[in-house]
N, C-alpha and C. Protein backbone atom coordinates (compact mmCIF):
# COMPACT_ATOMS: atom_id res chain seq x y z
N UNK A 1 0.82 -1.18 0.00
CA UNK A 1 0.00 0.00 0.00
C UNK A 1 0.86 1.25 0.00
N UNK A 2 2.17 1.61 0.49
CA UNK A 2 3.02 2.36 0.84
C UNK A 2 3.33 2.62 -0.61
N UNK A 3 3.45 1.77 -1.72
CA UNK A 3 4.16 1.78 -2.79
C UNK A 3 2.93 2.14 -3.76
N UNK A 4 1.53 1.96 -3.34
CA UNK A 4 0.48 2.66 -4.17
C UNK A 4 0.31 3.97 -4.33
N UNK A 5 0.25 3.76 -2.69
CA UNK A 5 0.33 5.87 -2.08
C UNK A 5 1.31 6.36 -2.81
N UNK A 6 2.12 5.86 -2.79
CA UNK A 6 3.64 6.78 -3.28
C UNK A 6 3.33 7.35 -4.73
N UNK A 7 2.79 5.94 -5.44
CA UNK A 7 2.80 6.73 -6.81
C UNK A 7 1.43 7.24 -7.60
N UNK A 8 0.57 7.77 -6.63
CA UNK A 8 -0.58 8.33 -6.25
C UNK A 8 0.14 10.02 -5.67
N UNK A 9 1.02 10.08 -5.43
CA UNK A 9 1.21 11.40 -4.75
C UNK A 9 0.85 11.64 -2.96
N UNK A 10 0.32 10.54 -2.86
CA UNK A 10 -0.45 10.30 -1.33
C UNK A 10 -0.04 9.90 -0.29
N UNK A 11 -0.05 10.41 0.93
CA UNK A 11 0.06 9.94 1.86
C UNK A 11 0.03 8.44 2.50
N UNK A 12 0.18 7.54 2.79
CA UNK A 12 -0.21 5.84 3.25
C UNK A 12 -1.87 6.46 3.99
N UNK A 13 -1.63 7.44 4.83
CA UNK A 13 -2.90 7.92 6.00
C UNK A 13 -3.93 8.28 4.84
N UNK A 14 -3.60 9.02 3.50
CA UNK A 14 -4.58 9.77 2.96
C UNK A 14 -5.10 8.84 2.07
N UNK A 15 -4.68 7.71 1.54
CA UNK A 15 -5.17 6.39 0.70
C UNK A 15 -5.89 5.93 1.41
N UNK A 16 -5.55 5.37 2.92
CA UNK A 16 -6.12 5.03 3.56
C UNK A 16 -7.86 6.02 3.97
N UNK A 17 -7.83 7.01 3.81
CA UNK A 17 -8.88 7.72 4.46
C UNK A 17 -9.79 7.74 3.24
N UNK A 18 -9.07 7.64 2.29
CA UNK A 18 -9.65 7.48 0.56
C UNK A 18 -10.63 6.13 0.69
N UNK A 19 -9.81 5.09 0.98
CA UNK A 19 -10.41 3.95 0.80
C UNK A 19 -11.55 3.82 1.78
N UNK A 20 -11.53 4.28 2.93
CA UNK A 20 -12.67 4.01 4.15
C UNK A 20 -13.85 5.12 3.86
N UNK A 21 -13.52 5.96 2.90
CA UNK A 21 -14.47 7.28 2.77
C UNK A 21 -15.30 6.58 1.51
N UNK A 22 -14.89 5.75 0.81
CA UNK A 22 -15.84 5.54 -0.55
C UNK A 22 -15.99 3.76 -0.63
N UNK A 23 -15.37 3.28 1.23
CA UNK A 23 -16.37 1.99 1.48
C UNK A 23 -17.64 1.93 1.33
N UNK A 24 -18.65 0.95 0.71
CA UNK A 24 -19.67 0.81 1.08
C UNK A 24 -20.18 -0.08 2.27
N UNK A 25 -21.08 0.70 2.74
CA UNK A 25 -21.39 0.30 3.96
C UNK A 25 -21.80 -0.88 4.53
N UNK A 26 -21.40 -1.63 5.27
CA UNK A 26 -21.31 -2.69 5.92
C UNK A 26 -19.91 -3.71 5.77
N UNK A 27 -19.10 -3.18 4.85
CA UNK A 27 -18.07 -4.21 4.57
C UNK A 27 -17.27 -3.98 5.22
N UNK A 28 -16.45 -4.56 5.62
CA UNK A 28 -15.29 -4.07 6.74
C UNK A 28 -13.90 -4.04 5.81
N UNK A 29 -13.42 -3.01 6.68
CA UNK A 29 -12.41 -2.05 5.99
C UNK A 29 -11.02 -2.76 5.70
N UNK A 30 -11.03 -3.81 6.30
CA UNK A 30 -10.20 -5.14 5.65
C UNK A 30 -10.38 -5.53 4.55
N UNK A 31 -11.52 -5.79 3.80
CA UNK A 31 -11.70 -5.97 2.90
C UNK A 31 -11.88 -4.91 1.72
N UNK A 32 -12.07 -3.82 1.73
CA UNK A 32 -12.26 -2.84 1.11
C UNK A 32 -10.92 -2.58 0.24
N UNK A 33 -9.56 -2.68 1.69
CA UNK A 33 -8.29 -2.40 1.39
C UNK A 33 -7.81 -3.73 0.50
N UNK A 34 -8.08 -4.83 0.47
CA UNK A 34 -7.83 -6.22 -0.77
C UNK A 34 -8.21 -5.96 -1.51
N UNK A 35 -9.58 -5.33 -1.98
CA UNK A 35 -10.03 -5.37 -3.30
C UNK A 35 -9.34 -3.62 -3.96
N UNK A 36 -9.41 -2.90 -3.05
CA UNK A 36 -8.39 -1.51 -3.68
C UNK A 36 -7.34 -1.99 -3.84
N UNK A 37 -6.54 -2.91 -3.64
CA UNK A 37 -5.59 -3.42 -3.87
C UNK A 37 -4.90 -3.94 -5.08
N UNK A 38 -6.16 -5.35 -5.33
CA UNK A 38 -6.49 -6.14 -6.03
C UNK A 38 -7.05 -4.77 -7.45
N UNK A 39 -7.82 -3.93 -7.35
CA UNK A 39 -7.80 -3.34 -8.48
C UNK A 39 -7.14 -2.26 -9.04
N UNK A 40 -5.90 -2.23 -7.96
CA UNK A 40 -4.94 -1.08 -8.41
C UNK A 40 -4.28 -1.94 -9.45
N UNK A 41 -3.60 -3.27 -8.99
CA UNK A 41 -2.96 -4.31 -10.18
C UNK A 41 -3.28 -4.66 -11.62
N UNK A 42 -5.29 -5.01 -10.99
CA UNK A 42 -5.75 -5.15 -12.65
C UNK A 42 -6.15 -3.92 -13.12
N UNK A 43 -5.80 -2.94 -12.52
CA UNK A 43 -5.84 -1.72 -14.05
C UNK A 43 -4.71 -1.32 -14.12
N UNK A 44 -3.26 -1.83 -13.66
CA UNK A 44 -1.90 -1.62 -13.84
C UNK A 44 -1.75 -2.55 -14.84
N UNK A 45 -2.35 -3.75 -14.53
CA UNK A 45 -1.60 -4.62 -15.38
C UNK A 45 -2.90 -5.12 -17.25
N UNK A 46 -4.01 -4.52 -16.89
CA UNK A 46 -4.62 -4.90 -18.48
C UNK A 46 -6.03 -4.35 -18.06
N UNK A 47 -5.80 -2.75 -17.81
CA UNK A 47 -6.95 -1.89 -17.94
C UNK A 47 -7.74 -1.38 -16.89
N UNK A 48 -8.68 -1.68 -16.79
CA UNK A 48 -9.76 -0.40 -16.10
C UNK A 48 -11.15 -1.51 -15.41
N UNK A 49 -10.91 -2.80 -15.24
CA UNK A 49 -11.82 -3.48 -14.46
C UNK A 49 -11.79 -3.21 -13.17
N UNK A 50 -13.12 -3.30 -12.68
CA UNK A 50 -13.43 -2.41 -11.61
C UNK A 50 -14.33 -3.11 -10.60
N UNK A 51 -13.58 -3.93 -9.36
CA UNK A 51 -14.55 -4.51 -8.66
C UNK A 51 -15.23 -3.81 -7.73
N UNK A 52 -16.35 -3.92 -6.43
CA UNK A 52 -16.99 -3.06 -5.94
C UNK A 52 -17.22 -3.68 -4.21
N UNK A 53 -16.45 -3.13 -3.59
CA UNK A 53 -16.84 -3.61 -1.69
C UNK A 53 -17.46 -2.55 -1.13
């Protein structure tokens, strides 16, 4: 995540506040952060698919 933020311009705290601000509600914020994760890769690595927690 340190290495997302980074090349985002962002803070680790401000990704983080990113990701918990445009959770949907009820999912826990563990999971929110795998799938932001998981879709920073697949649109690094072959486009713009877009999963939803």
């Amino acid at each position: 995540m340190k290495d997302i933020a980074q090349s985002q311009g962002k803070s680790l705290e401000a990704l983080c506040a990113e990701i918990h601000d445009s959770r949907t509600e009820g999912i826990p914020f563990a999971t929110s952060v795998r799938v932001y994760v998981l879709n920073h890769f697949r649109s690094t690595a072959a486009g713009s698919t877009t999963l939803v927690a």
